[in-house]
N, C-alpha and C. Protein backbone atom coordinates (compact mmCIF):
# COMPACT_ATOMS: atom_id res chain seq x y z
N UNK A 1 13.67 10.26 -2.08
CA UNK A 1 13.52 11.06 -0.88
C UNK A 1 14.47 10.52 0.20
N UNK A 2 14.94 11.50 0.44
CA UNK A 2 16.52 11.19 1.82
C UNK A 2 15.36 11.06 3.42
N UNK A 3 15.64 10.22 3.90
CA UNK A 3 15.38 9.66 5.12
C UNK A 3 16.82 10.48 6.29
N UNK A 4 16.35 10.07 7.72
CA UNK A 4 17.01 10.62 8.33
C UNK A 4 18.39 9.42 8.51
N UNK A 5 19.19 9.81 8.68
CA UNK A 5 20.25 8.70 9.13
C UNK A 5 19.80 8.19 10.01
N UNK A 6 21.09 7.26 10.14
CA UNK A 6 20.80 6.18 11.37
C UNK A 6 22.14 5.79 11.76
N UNK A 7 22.93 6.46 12.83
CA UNK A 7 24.21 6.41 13.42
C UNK A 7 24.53 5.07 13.83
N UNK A 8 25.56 4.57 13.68
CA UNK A 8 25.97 3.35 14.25
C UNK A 8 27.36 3.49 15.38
N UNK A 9 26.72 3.22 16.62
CA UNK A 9 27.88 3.94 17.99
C UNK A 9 28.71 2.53 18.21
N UNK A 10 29.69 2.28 18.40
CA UNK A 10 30.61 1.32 18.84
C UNK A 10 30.39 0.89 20.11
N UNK A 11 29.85 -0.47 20.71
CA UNK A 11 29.86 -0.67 21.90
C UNK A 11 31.39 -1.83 22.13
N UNK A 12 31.23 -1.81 23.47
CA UNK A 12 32.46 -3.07 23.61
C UNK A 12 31.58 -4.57 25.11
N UNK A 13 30.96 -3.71 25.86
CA UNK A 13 29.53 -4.85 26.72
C UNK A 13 28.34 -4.65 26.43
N UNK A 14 27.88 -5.59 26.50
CA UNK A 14 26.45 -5.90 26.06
C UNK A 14 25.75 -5.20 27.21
N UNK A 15 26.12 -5.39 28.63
CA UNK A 15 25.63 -5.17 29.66
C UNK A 15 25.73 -3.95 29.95
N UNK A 16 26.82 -3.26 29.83
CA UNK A 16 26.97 -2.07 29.89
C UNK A 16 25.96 -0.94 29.02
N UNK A 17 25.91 -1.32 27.75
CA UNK A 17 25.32 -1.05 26.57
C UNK A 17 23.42 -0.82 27.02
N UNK A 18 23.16 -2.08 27.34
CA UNK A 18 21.90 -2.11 27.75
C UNK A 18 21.62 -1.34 28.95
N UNK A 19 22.30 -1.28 30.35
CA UNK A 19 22.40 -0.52 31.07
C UNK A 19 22.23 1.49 30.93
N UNK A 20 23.31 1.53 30.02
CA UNK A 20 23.04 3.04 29.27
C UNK A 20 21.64 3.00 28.76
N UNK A 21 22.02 2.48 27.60
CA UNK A 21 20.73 2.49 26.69
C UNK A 21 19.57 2.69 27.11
N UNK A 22 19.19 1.71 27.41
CA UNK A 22 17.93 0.65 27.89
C UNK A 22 17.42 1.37 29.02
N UNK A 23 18.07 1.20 30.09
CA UNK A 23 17.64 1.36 31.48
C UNK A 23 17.88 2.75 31.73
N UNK A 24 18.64 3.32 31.55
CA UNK A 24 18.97 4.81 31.95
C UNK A 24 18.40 5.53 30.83
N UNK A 25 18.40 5.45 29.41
CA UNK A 25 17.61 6.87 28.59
C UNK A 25 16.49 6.39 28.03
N UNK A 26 16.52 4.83 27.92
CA UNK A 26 14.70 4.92 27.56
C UNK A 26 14.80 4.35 26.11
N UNK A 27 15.54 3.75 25.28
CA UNK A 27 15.34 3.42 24.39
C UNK A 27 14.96 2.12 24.96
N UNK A 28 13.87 1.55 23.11
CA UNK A 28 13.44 -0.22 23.39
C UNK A 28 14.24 -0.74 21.56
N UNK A 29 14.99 -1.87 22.10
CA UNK A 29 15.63 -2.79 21.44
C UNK A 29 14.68 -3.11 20.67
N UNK A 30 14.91 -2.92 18.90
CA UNK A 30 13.63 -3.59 18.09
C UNK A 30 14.18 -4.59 17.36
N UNK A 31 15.53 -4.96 17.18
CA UNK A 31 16.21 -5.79 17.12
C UNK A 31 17.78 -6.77 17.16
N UNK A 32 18.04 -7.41 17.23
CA UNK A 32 19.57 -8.14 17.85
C UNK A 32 19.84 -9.07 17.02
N UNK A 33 20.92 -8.94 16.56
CA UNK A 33 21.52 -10.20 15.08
C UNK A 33 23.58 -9.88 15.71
N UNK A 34 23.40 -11.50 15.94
CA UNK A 34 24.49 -11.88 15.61
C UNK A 34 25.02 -13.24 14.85
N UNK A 35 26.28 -13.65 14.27
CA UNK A 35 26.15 -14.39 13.37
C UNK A 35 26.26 -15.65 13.94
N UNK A 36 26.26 -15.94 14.97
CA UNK A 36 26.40 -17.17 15.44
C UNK A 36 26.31 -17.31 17.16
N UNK A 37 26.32 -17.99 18.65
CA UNK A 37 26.27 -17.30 19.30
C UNK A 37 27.32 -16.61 19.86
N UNK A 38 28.49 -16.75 19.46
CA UNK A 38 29.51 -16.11 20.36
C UNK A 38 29.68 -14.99 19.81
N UNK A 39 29.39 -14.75 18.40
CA UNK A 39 29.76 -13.58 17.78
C UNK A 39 29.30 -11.85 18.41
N UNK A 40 30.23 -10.85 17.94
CA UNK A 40 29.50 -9.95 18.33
C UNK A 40 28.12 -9.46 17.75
N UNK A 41 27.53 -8.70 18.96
CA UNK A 41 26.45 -7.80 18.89
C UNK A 41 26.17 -7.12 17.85
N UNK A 42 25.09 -6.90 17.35
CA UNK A 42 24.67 -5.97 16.47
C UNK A 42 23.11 -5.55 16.45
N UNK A 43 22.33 -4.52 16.97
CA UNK A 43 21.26 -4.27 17.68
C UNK A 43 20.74 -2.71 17.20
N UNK A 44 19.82 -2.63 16.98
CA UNK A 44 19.23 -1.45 16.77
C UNK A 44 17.97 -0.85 18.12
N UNK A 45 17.52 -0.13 18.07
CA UNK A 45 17.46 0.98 19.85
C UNK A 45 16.57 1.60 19.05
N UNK A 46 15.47 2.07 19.18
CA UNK A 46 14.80 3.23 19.42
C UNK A 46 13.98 3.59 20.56
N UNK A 47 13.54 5.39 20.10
CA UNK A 47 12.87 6.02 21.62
C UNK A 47 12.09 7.02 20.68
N UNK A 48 10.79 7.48 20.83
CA UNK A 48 10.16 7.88 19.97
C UNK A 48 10.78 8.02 18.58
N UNK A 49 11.19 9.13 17.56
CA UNK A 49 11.58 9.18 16.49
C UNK A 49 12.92 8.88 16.45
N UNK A 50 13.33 8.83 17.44
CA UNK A 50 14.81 8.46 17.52
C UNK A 50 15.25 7.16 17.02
N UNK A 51 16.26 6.94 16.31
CA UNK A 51 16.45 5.03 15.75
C UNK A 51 18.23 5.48 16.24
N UNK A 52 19.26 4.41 16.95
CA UNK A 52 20.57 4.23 16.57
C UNK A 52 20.93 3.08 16.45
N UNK A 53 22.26 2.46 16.00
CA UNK A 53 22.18 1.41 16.25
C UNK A 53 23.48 1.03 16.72
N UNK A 54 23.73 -0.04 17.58
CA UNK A 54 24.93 0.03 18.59
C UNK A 54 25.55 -1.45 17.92
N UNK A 55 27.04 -1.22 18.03
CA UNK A 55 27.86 -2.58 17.20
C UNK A 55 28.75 -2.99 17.99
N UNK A 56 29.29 -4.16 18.00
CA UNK A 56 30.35 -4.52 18.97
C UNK A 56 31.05 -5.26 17.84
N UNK A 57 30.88 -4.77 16.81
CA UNK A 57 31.69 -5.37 15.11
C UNK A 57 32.84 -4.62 14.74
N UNK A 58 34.13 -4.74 15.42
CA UNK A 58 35.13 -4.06 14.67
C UNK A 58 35.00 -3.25 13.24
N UNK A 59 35.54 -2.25 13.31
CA UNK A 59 35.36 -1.65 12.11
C UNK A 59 33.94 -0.96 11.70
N UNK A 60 33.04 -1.33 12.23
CA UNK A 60 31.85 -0.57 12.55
C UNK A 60 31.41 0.85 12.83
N UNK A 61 32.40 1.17 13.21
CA UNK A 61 32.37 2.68 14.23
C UNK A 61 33.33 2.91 14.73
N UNK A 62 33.72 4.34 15.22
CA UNK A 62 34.83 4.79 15.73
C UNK A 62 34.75 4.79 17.30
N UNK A 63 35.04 4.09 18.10
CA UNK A 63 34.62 4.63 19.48
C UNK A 63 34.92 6.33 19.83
N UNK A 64 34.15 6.72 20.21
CA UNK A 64 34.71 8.18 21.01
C UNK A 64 33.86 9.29 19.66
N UNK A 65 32.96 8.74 19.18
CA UNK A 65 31.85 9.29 18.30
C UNK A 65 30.87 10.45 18.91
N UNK A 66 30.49 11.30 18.19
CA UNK A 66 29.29 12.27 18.60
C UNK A 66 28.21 12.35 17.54
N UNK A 67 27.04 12.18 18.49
CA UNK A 67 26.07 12.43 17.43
C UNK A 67 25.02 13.58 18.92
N UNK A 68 24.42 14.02 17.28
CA UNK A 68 23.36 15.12 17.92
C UNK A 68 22.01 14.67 17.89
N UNK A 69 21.11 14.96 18.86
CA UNK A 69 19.69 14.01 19.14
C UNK A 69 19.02 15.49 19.19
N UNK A 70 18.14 16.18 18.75
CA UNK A 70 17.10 16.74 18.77
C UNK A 70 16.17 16.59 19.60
N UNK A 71 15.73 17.48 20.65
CA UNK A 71 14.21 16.79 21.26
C UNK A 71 13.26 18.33 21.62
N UNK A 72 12.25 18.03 21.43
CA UNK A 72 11.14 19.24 21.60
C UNK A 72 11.29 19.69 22.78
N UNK A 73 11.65 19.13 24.18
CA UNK A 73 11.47 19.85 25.15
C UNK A 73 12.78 19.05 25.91
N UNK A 74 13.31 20.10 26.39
CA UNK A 74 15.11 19.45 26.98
C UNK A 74 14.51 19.32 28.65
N UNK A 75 13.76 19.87 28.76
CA UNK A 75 13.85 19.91 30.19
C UNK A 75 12.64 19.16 30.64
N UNK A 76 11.65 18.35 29.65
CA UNK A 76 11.14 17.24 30.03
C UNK A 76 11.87 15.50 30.04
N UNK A 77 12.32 15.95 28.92
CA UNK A 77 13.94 14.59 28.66
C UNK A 77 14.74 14.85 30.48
N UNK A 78 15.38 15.75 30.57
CA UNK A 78 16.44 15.38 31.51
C UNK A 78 15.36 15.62 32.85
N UNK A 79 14.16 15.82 32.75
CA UNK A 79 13.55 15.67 33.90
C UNK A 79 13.89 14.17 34.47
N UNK A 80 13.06 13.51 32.86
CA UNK A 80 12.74 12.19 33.07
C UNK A 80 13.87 11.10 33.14
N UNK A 81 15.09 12.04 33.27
CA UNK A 81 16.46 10.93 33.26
C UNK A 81 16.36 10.05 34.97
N UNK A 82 16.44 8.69 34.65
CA UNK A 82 16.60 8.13 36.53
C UNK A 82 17.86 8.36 37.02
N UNK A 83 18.13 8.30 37.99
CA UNK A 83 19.64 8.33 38.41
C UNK A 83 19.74 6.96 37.98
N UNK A 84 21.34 7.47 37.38
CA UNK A 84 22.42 6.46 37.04
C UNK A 84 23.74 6.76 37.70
N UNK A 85 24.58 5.89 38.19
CA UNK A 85 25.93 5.98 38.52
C UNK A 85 26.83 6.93 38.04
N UNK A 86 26.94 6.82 36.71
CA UNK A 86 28.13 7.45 35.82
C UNK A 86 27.76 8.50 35.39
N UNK A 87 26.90 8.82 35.17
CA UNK A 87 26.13 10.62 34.47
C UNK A 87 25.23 10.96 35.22
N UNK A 88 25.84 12.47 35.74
CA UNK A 88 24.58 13.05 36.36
C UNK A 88 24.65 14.72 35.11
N UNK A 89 24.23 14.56 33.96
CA UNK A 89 24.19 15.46 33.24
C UNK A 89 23.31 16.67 33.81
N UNK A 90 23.79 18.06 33.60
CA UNK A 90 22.97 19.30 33.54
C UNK A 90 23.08 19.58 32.49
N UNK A 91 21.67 20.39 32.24
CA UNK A 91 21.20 21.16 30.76
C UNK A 91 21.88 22.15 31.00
N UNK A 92 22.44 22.59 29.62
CA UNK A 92 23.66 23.58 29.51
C UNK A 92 22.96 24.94 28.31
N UNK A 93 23.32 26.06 28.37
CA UNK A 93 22.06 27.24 27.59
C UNK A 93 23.82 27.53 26.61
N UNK A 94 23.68 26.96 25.63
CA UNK A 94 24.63 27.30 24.86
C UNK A 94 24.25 28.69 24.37
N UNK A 95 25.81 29.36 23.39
CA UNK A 95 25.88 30.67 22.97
C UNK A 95 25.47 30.49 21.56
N UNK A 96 25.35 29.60 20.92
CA UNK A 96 24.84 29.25 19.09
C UNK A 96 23.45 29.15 19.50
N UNK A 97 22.66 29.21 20.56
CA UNK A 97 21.30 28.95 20.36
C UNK A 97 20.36 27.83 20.59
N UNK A 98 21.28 26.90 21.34
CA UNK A 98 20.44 25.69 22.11
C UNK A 98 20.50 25.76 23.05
N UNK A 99 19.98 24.62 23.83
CA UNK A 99 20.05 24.19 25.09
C UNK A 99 20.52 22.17 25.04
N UNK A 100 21.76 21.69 25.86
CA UNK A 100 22.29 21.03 25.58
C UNK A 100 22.09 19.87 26.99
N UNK A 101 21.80 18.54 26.54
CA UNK A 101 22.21 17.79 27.67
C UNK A 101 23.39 16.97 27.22
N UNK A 102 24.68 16.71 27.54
CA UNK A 102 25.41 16.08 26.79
C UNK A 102 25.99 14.64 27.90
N UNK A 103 25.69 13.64 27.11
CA UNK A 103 25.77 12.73 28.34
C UNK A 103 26.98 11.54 27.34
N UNK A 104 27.83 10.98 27.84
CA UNK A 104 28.81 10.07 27.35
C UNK A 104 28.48 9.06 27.65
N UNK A 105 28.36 7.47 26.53
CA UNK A 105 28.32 6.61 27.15
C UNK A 105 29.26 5.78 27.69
N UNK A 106 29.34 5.23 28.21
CA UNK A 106 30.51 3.95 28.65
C UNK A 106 31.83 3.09 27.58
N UNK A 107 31.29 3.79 26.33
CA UNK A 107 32.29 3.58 25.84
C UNK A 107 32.76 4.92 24.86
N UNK A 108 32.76 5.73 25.44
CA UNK A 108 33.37 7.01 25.02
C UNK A 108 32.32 7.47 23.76
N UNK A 109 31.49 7.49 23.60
CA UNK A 109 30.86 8.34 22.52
C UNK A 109 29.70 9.10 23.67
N UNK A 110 29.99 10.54 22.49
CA UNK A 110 28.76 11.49 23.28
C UNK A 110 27.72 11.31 22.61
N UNK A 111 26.72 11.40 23.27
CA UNK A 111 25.21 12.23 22.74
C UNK A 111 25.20 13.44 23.59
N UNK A 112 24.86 14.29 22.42
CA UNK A 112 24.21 15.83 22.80
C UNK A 112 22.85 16.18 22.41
N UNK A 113 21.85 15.79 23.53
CA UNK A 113 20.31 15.94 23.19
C UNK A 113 20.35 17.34 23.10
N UNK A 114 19.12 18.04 22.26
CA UNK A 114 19.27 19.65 21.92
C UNK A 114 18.42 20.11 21.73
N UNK A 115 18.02 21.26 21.74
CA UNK A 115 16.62 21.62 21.50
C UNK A 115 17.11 23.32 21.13
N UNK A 116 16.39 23.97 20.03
CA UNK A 116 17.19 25.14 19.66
C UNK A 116 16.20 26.28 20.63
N UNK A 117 17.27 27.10 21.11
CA UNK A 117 16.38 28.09 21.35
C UNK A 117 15.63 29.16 20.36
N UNK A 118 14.53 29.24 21.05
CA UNK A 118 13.54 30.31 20.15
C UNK A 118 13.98 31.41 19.47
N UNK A 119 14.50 32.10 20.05
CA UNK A 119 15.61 33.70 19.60
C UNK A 119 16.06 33.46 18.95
N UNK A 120 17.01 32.66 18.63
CA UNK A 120 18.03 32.32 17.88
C UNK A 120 17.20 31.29 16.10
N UNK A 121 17.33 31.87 15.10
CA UNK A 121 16.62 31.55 14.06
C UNK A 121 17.72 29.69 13.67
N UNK A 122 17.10 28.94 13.28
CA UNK A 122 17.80 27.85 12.69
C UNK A 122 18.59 27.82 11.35
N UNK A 123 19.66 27.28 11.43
CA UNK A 123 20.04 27.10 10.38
C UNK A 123 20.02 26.22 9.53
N UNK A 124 19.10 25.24 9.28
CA UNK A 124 18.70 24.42 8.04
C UNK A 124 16.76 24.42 8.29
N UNK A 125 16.30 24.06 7.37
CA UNK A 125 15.35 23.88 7.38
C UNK A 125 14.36 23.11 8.06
């Protein structure tokens, strides 16, 4: 049985990283491995069903990545966004049938939280 993925986003600060992450969308760190202490980061994030996991490991990831986040209600998510400096995202009523918050992090990868609209039938199961 196939499980859901689990994206791995390229970071380049820790601080920065946690800042996005952490403090601005609400994920909690369930764990941090690096190989020694100077080495880079390697950390996994979740927020309800949500899991990603963020690398500062060359070759890891592409910076400037997109992944798509699903959420039941878009306009309780970007209610609950705090102000942050760098993103002040609006929910966007796409023409395929969602509704989109698309927010970039600090090191060039998007997330596009989504939620499909009703009218519009899905296309996978």
């Amino acid at each position: 049985m196939l499980r859901a993925p689990v994206p791995i986003l390229r970071m380049f600060d820790e601080d920065k990283a946690r800042a996005f992450y952490i403090d601005y969308l609400g994920f909690v760190p369930f764990f941090e491995h690096r190989f020694f202490d100077d080495a880079p980061l390697y950390m996994g994030l979740a927020k309800d069903n949500c899991v990603i996991h963020l690398s500062e490991h060359h070759g890891d990831a592409t910076p400037g990545s997109a992944i798509r986040i699903e959420t039941d209600d878009i306009d309780a998510f970007h209610a609950a966004l705090p102000e942050y400096k760098y993103a002040r995202p609006g929910i966007m009523d796409q023409d395929w049938g969602c509704r989109e918050v698309i927010i970039t992090d600090p090191f060039g990868n998007r997330l596009v939280f989504f939620q499909d609209t009703p009218a519009v039938p899905r296309n996978r199961p």
